[in-house]
Protein backbone atom coordinates (compact mmCIF):
# COMPACT_ATOMS: atom_id res chain seq x y z
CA UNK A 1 0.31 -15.94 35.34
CA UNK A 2 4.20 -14.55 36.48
CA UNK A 3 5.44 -11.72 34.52
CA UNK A 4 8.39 -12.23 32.91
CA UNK A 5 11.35 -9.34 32.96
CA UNK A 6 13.79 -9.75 30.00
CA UNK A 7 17.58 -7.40 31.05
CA UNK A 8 19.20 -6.04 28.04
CA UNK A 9 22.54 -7.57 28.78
CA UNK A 10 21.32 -11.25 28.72
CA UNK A 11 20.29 -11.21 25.25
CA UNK A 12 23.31 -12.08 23.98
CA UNK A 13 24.93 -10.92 20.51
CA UNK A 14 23.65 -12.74 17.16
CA UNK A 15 21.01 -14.92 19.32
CA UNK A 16 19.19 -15.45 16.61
CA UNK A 17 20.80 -15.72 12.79
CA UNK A 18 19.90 -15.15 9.53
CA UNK A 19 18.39 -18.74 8.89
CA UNK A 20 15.75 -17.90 11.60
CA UNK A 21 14.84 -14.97 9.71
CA UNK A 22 14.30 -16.20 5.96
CA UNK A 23 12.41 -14.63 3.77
CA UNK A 24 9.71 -17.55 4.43
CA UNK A 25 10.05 -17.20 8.27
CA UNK A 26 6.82 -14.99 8.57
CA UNK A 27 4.09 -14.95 5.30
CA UNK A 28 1.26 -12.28 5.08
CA UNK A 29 -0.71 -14.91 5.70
CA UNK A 30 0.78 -15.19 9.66
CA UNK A 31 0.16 -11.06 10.02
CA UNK A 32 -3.25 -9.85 11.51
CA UNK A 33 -6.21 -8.23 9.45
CA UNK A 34 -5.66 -4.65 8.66
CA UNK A 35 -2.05 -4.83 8.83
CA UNK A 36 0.12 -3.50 5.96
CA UNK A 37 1.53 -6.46 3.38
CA UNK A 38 3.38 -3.85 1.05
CA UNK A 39 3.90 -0.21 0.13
CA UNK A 40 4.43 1.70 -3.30
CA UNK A 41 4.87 5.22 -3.81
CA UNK A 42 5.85 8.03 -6.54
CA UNK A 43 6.29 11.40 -6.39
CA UNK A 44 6.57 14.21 -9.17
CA UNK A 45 7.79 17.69 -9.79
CA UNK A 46 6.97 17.24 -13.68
CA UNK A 47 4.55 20.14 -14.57
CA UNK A 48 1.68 18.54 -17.01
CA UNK A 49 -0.78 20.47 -18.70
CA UNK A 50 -4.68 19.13 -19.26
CA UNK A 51 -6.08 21.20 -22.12
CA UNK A 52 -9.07 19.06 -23.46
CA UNK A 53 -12.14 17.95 -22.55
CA UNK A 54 -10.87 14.31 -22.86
CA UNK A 55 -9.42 12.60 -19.83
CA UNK A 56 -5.42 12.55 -20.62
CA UNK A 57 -2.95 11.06 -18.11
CA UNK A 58 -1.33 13.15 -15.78
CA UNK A 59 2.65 12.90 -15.80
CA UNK A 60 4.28 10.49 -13.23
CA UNK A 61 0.95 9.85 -11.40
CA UNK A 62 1.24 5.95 -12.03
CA UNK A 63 1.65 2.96 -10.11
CA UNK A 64 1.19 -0.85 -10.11
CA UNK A 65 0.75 -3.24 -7.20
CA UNK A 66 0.29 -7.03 -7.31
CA UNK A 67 -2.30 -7.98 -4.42
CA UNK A 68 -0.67 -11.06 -1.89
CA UNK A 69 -4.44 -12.24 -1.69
CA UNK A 70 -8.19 -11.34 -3.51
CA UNK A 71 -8.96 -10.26 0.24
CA UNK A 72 -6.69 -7.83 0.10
CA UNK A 73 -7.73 -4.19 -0.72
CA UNK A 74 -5.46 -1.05 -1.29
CA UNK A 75 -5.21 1.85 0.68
CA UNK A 76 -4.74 5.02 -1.98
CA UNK A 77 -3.63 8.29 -0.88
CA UNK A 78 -2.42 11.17 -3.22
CA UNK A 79 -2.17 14.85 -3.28
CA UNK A 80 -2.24 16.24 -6.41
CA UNK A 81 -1.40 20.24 -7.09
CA UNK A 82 -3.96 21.46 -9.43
CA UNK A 83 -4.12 25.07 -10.94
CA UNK A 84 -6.89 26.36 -13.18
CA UNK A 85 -6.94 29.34 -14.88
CA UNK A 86 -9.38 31.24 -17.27
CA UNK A 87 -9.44 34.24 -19.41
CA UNK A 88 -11.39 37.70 -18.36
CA UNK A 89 -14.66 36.92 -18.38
CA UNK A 90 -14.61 33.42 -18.07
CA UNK A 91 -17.06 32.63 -15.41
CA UNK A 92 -17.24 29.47 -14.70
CA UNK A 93 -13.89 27.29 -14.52
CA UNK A 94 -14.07 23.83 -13.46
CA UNK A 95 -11.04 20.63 -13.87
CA UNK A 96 -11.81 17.50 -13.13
CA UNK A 97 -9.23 14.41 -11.95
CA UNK A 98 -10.73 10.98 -11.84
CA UNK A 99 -8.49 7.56 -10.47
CA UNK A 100 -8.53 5.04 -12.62
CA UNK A 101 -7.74 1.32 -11.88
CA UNK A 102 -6.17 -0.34 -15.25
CA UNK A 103 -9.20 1.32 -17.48
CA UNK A 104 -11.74 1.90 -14.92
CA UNK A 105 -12.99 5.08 -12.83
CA UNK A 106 -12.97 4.58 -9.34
CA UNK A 107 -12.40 8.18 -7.93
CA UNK A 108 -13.47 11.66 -9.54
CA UNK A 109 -12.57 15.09 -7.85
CA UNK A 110 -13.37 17.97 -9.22
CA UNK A 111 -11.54 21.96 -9.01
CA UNK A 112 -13.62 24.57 -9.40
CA UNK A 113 -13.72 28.31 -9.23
CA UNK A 114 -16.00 30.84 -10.30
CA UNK A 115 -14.97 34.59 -11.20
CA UNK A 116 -17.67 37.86 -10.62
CA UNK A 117 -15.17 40.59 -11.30
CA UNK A 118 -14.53 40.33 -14.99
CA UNK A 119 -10.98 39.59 -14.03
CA UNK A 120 -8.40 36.48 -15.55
CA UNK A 121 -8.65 33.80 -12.36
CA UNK A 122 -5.69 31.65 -11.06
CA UNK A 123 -6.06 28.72 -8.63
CA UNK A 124 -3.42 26.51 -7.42
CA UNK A 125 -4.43 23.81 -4.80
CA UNK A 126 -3.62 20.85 -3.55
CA UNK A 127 -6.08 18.01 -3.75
CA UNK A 128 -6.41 15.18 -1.69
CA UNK A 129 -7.34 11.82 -2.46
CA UNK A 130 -8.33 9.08 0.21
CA UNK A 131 -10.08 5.86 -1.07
CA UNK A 132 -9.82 2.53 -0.33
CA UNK A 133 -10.22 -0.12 -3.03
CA UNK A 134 -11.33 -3.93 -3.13
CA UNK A 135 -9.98 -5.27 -6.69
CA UNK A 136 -10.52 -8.81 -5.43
CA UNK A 137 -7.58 -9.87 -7.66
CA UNK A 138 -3.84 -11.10 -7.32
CA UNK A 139 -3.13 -9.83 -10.90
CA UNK A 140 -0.93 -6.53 -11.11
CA UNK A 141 -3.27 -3.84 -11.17
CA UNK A 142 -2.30 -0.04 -12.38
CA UNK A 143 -3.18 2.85 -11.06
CA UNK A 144 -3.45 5.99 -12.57
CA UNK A 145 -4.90 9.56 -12.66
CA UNK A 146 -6.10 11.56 -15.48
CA UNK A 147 -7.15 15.03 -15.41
CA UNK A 148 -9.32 17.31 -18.11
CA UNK A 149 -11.54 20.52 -18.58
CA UNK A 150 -14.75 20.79 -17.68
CA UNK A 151 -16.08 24.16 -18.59
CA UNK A 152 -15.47 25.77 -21.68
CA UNK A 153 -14.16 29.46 -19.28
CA UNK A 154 -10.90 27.68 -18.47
CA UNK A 155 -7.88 28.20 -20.28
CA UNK A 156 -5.86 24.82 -18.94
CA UNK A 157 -5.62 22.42 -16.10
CA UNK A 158 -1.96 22.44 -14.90
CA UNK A 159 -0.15 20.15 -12.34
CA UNK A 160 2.48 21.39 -10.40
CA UNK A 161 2.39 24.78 -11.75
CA UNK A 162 4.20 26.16 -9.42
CA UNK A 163 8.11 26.00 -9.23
CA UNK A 164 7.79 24.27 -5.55
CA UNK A 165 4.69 22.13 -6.08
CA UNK A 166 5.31 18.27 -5.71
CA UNK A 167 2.52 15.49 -5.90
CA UNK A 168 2.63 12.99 -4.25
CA UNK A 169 0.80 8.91 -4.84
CA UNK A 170 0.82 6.15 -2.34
CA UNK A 171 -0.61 2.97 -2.47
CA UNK A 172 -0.86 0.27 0.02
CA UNK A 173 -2.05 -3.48 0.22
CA UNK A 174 -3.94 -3.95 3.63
CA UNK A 175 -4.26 -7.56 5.00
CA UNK A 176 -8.09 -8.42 4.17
C-alpha cells in the first residue's frame, strides 16, 4: 500500500465546517474500549472536622456522573489531606475514610498512628484513592466520601488542616 504525505499548506482554511462536526458527528458508541466518554472533578480548600465514631460527610468531596452505557465503569481518583491528632497518652489513633456510591461502601482507607512517648501526636497526610467502579447503570450516580474516628485516643479527624492543603476528586466514565 503507497503512503500518503499530506503538506500543511494544501489543507486549505475552513475545509471542513461546523455541520461536519455536530454534536452527533461522533457518539461514544464510535470511540474504542477504554477510551474516556466524560470527566468530572472538584476540588476543596474547606477544612472539615470528623469528631464521631459515625461516618459524616466530608465537605466538598461530592460528585455525580450519569454513565453513557451499563458497560461503562468509572475511573475514581482522589487525594484527600487527612490529619489526626490525640491527646498525651493517647496511644492508639486511627481515622477512617470510606467512598461511598449513592449509600453504599465501595472504598475504605484507613490513617493511623501510634504514639510511645507519652507525647500529644499530629499527622497530616495526604491519602490517595485509586479504584475503579462497575455500577452497571445509566442512572446518575453520587459519589461521596465520609470520614470518622476509629479509636477512642484521637481527639478529631480533620481535612485540610493545614492553611495550604487542597483535596482533590476526579471521576471518569471509561468506554466499557
Amino acid at each position: 500500500m503507497p503512503l500518503s504525505k499530506i503538506v500543511a499548506n494544501s489543507i486549505t482554511t475552513n475545509a471542513v465546517g461546523a455541520d461536519a462536526l455536530s454534536s452527533s458527528a461522533i457518539t461514544s458508541g464510535d470511540l474504542p474500549s477504554d477510551s474516556v466518554l466524560q470527566m468530572v472533578h472538584t476540588s476543596t480548600t474547606a477544612f472539615s472536622t470528623c469528631t464521631s465514631t459515625s461516618y459524616s460527610d466530608i465537605t466538598g468531596m461530592s460528585l455525580s456522573i450519569t454513565p453513557s452505557s451499563t458497560s461503562s465503569r468509572i475511573f475514581i481518583y482522589a487525594a484527600i489531606n487527612l490529619a489526626v491528632q490525640g491527646t498525651a497518652g493517647a496511644i492508639d489513633l486511627h481515622g477512617a475514610v470510606r467512598l461511598l456510591r449513592d449509600s453504599s461502601e465501595i472504598y475504605k482507607n484507613d490513617i493511623r498512628t501510634y504514639e510511645f512517648n507519652g507525647d500529644a501526636v499530629y499527622l497530616n497526610v495526604a491519602v490517595p484513592f485509586i479504584f475503579v467502579d462497575g455500577p452497571s447503570t445509566t442512572s446518575s450516580i453520587t459519589y461521596k466520601f465520609q470520614g470518622k474516628e476509629v479509636s477512642t485516643g484521637i481527639t478529631s479527624l480533620d481535612v485540610n488542616a493545614e492553611g495550604t492543603n487542597r483535596s482533590t476528586f476526579i471521576l471518569q466514565e471509561i468506554a466499557g
